[in-house]
Protein backbone atom coordinates (compact mmCIF):
# COMPACT_ATOMS: atom_id res chain seq x y z
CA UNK A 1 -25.33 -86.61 7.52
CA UNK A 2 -23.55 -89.61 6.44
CA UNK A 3 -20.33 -90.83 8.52
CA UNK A 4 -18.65 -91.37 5.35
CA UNK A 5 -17.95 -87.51 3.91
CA UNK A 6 -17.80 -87.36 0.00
CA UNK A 7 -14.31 -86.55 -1.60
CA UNK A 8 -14.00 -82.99 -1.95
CA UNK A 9 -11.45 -81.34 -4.79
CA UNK A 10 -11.03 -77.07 -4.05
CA UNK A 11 -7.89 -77.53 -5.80
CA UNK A 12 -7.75 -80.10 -8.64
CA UNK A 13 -3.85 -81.85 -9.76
CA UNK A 14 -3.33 -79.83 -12.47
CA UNK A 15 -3.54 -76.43 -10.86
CA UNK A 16 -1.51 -77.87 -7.72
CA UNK A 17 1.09 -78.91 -10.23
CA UNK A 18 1.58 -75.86 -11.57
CA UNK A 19 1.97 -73.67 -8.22
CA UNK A 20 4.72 -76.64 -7.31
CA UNK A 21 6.20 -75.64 -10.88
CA UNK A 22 6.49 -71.79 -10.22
CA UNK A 23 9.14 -72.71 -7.28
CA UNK A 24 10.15 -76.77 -8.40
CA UNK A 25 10.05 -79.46 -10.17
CA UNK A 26 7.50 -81.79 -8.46
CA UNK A 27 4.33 -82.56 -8.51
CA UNK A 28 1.69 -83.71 -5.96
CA UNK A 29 0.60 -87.36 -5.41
CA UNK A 30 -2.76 -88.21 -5.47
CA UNK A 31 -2.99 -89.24 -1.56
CA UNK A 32 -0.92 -85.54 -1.16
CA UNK A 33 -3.81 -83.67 -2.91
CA UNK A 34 -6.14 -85.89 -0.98
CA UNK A 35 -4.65 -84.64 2.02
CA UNK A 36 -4.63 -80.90 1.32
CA UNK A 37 -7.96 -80.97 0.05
CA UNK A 38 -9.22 -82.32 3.97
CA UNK A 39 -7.44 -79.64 5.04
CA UNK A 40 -9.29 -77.37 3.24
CA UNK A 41 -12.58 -78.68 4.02
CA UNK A 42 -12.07 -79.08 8.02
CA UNK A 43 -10.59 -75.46 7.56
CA UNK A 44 -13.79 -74.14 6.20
CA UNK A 45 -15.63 -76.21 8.79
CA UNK A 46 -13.50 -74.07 11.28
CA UNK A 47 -14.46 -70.74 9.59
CA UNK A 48 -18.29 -71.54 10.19
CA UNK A 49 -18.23 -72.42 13.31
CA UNK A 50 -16.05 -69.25 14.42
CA UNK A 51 -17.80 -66.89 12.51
CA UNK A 52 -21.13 -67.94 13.66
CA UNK A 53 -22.97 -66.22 10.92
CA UNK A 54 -22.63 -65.37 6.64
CA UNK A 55 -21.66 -61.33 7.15
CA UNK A 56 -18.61 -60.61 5.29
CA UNK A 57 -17.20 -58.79 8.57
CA UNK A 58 -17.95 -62.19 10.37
CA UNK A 59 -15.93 -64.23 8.24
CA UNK A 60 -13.27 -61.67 8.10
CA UNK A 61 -13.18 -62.23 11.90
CA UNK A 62 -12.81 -65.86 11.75
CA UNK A 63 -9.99 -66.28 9.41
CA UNK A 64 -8.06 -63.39 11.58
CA UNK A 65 -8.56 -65.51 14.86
CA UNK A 66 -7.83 -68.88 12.56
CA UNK A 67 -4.87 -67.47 11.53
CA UNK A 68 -3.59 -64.66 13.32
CA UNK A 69 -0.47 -63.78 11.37
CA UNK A 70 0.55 -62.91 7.49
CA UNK A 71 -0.80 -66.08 6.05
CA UNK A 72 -4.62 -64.55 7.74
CA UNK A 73 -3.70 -60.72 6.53
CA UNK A 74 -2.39 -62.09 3.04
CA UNK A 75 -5.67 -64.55 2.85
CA UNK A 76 -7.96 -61.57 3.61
CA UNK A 77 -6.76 -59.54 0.98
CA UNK A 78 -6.83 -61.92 -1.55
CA UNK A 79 -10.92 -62.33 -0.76
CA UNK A 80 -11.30 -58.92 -0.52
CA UNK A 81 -9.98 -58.30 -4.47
CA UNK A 82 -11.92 -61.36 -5.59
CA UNK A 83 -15.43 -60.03 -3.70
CA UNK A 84 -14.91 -56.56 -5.65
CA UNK A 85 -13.68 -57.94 -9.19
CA UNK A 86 -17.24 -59.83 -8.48
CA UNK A 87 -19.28 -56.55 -7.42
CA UNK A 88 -17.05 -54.85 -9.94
CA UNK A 89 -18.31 -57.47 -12.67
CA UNK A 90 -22.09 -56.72 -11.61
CA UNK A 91 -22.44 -59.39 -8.85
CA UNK A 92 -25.51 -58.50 -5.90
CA UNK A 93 -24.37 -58.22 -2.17
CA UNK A 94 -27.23 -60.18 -0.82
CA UNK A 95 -25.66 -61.02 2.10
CA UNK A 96 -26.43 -57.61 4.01
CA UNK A 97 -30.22 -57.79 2.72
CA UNK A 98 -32.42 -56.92 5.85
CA UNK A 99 -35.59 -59.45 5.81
CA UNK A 100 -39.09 -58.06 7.74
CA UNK A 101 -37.86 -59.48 10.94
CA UNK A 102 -35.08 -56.39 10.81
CA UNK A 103 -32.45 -59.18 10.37
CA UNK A 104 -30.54 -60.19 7.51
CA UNK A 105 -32.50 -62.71 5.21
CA UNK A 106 -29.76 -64.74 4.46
CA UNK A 107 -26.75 -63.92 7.11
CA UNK A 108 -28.19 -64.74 10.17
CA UNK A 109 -26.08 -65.90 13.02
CA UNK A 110 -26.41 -69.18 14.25
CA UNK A 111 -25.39 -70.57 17.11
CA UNK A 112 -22.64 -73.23 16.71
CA UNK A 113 -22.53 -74.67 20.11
CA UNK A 114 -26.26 -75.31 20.85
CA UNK A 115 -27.35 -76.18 17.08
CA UNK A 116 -25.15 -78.49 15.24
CA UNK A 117 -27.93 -79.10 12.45
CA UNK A 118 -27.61 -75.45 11.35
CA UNK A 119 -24.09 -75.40 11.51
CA UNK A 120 -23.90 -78.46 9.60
CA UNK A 121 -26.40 -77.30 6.60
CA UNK A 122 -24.44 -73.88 6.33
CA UNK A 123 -21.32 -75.92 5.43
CA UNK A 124 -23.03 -78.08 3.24
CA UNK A 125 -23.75 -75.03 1.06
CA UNK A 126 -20.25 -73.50 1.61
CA UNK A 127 -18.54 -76.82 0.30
CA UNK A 128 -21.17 -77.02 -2.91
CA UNK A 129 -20.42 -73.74 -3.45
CA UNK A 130 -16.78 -73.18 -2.72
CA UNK A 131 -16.18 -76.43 -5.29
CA UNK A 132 -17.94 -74.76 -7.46
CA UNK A 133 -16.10 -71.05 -7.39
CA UNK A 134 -12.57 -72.74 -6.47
CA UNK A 135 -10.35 -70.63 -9.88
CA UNK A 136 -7.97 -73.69 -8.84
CA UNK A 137 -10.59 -76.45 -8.84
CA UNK A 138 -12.35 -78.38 -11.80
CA UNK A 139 -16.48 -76.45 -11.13
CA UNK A 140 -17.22 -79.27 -8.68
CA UNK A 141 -20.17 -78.60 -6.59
CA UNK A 142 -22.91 -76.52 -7.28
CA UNK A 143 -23.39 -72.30 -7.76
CA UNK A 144 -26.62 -73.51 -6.28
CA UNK A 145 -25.92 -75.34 -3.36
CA UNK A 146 -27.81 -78.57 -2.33
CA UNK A 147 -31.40 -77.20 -3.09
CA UNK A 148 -32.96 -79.10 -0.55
CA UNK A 149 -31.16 -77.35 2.14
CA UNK A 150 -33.00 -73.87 3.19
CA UNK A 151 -30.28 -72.61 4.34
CA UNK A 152 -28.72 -69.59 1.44
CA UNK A 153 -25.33 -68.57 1.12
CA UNK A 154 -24.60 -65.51 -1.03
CA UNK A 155 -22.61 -65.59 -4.41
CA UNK A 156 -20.46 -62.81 -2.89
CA UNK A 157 -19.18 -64.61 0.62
CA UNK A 158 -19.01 -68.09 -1.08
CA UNK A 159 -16.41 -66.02 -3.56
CA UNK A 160 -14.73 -64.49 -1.06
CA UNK A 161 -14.34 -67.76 1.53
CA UNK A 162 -13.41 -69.46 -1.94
CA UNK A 163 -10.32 -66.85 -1.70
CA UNK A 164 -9.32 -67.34 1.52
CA UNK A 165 -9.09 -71.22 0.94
CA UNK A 166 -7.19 -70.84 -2.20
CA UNK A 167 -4.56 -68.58 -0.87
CA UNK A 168 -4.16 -71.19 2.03
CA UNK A 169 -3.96 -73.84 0.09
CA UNK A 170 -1.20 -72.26 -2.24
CA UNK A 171 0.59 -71.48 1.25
CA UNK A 172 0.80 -74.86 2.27
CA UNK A 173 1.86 -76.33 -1.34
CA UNK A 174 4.78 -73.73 -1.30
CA UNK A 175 5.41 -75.01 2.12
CA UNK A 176 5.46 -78.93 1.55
CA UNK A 177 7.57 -78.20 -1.57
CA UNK A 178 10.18 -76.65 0.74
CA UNK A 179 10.07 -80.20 2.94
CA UNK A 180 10.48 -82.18 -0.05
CA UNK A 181 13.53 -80.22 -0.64
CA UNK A 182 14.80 -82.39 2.53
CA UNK A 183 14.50 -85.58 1.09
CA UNK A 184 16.92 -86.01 -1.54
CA UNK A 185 14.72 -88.92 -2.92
CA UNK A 186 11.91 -86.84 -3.49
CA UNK A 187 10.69 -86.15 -6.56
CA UNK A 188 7.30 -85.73 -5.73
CA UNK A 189 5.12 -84.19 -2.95
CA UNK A 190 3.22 -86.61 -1.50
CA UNK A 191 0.99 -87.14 1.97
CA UNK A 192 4.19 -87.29 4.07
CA UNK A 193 5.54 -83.74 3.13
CA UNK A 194 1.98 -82.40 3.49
CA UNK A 195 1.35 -83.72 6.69
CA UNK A 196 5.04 -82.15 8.40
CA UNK A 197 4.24 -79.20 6.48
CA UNK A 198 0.56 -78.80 8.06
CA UNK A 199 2.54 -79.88 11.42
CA UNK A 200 5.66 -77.68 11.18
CA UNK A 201 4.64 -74.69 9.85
CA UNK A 202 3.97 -71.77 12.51
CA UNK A 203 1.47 -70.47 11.15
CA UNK A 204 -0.39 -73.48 10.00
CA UNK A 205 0.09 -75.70 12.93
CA UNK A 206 -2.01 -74.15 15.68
CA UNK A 207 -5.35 -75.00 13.48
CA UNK A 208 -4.03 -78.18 12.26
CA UNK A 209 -3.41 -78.67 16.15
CA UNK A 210 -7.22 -78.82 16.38
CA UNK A 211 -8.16 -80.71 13.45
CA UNK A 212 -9.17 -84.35 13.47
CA UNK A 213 -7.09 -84.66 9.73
CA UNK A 214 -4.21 -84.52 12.16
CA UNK A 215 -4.93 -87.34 14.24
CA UNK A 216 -5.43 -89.41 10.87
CA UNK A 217 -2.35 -88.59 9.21
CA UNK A 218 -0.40 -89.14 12.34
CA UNK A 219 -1.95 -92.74 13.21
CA UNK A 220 -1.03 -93.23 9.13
CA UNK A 221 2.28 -92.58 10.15
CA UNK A 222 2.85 -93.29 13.64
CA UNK A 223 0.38 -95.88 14.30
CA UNK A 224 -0.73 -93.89 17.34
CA UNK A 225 -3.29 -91.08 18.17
CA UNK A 226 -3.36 -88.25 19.74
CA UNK A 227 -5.70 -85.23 20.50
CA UNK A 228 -7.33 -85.78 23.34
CA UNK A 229 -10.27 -83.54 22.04
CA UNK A 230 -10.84 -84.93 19.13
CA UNK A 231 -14.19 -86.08 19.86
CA UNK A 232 -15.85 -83.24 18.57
CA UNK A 233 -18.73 -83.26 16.61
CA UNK A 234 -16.34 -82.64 13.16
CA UNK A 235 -15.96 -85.98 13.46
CA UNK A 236 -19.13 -87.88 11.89
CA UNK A 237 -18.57 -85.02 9.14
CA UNK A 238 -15.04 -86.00 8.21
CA UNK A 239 -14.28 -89.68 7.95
CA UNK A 240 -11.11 -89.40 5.60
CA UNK A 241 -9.52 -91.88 3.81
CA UNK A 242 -6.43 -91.46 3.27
């Protein structure tokens, strides 16, 4: 995979803009956007590699131990009404469908720690498809995923991880809007009020902890870095600029 990731947009201006508006009068900056939307896509890196497999009860697990509080709870149920408006609407559950081997055919789990490659193929999928099924983003990405890449996530957990990343990333507008309430300046929330809102909130800032976005934005800002694990192997898959 390249070192340099390519810019990734779950949430596009225009819908960020008007969240902001439901609560304030700001809008996001372009760098601010470009910040949330690494967020988003080193969060769904972080949901793959917990869940270690594509079984809706996996995933379910991961965002629970990724966010163990109301943000995880409110997230969850939030996927769960967009995965049945999508069975409800006549979409297949593939993702239970039991192959000749007795295991699923497309939910296998995978082990993170010993094969990177998989893990790395199963999020190229995720982040075709969740562009692609983002109700906030502009139907980047693909329904199809990167067709050279065997690996096959279903319609209905690519809708409901879509969900979960949504509802996060309308937490953590709500809560940078509330920072740029600080700054009497402000009249716009931009990469600063992201980043202390990713780095303040309680129940954002224990997986922002972990994230290599965070030593980024805080070398941006403080011209130093931190994170003395950050030398995981996220880190030839996100080379933000920003």
């Amino acid at each position: 995979m390249s070192e340099k990731r390519k810019e990734v947009r779950y949430i596009a201006q225009k819908f960020a803009n008007a969240i902001l508006a439901d609560t304030s009068s700001y809008i996001i900056s372009t760098d601010g956007l470009q910040a949330i939307n690494a967020f988003l896509d080193e969060l769904l890196f972080i949901l793959i590699d917990t869940a270690k497999g594509l079984e809706t009860s996996r995933i379910k697990s991961a965002v629970y131990q990724t966010f163990p509080t109301a943000l995880g709870k409110n997230a969850i149920v939030e996927a769960e009404l967009e995965a049945k408006s999508y069975l409800d609407m006549g979409g297949k559950d593939t993702s239970n469908h039991m192959g000749n081997s007795g295991h699923s055919a497309t939910s296998s789990m995978f082990n993170a720690d010993s094969d990177e490659t998989r893990v790395e193929q199963v999020f190229e999928q995720f982040r075709a498809k969740c562009q692609y099924y983002s109700k906030l983003g502009e139907r980047l990405g693909s329904p199809a995923g990167n067709p050279s890449n065997s690996v096959v996530v279903p319609t209905l957990i690519a809708i409901y991880v879509t969900a979960v990343l949504e509802h996060v990333a309308e937490y953590v507008l709500q809560v940078a809007s509330t920072i740029a309430d600080r700054q009497d300046h402000a009249d716009m929330v931009t990469v600063r009020e992201v980043y202390v809102a990713l780095q303040e909130d309680r129940q954002i800032e224990g997986t922002f902890e972990i994230m290599i976005l965070k030593s980024q934005l805080q070398k941006r800002f403080r011209n130093s870095l931190i994170m003395p694990g950050t030398g995981s192997k996220r880190n030839h898959i996100f080379v933000h600029v920003l």
